[in-house]
Protein backbone atom coordinates (compact mmCIF):
# COMPACT_ATOMS: atom_id res chain seq x y z
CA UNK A 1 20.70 47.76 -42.75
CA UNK A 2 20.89 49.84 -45.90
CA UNK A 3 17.78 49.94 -48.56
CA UNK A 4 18.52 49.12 -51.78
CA UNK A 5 16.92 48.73 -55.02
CA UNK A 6 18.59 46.47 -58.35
CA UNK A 7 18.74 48.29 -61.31
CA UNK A 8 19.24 45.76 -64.21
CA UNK A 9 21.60 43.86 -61.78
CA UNK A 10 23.13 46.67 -60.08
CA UNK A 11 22.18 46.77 -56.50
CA UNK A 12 22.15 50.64 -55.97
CA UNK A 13 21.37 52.24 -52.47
CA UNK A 14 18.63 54.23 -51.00
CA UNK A 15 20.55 56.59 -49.40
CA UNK A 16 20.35 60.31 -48.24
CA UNK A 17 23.42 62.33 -46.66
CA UNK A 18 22.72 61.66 -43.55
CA UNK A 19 22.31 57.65 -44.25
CA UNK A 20 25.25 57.97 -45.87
CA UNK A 21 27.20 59.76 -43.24
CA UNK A 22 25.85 57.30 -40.61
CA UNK A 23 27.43 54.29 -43.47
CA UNK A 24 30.92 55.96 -43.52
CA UNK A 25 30.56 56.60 -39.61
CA UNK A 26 30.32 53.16 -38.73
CA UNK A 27 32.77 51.92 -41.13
CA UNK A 28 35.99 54.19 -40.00
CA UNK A 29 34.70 53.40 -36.19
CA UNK A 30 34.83 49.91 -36.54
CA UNK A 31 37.91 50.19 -38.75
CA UNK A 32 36.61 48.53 -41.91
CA UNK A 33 37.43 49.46 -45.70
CA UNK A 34 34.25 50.40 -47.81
CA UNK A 35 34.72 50.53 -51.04
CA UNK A 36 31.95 53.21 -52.85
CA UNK A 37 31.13 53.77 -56.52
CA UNK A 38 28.16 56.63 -57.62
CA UNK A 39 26.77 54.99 -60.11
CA UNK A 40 24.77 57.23 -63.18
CA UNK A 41 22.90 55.88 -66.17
CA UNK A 42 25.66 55.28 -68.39
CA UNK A 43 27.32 53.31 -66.17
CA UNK A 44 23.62 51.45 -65.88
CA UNK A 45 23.92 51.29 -69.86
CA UNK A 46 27.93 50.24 -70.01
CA UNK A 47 26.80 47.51 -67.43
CA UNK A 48 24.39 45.97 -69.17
CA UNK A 49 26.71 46.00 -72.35
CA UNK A 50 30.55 45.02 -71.09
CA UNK A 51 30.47 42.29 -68.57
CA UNK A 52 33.59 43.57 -67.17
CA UNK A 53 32.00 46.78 -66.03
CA UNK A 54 29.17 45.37 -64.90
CA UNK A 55 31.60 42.33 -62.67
CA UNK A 56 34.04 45.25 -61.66
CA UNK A 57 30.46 47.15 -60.34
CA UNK A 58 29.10 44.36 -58.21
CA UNK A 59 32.25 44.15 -56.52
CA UNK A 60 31.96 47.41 -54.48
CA UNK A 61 30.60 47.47 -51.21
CA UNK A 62 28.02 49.82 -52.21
CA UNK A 63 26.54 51.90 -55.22
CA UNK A 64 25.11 55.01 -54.20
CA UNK A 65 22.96 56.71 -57.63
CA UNK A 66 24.84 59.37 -59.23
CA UNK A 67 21.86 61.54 -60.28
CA UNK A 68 18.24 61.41 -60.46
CA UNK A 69 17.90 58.95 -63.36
CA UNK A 70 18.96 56.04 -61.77
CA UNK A 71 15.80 56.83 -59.60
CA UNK A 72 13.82 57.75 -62.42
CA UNK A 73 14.90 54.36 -64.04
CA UNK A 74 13.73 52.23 -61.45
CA UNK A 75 10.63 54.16 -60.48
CA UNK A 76 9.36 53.76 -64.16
CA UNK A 77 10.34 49.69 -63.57
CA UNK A 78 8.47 49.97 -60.66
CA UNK A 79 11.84 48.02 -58.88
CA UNK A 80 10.64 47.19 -55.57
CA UNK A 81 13.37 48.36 -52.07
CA UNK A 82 14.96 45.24 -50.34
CA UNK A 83 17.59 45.45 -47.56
CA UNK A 84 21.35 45.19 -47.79
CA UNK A 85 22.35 42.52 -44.61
């Protein structure tokens, strides 16, 4: 199970390289597409502004943060880890 936080409505991962290696592992053993977007604070900002972006966003598999203010961002909400199934 991958940790993950939701930034306004963006479920982003908790990832580090190696979780992330171990993600991308699995998937090409077990033959499955993954479809991954790095997500930065303007695309947190476009999200919340153009439905579209935010819809086209929530359809990838998983959202890895693009930088350290995603983190910052939810670390000043105070956004609390759950678990992707």
């Amino acid at each position: 199970m991958v940790k993950k936080i939701k930034v306004l409505d963006i479920d982003i991962a908790i990832l580090d390289n190696s979780g992330l290696k171990d993600v991308l592992k699995d998937a090409t053993e077990n033959g499955k597409k993954i479809n991954i977007s790095k997500v930065n604070t303007e695309f947190l900002q476009r999200a919340r502004h153009i439905k579209e972006f935010s819809d086209t966003l929530a359809k990838f598999d998983l959202n890895v943060a693009d930088g350290m203010g995603v983190l910052w961002v939810a670390k000043y909400m105070s956004i609390p880890i759950t678990k992707i199934p």
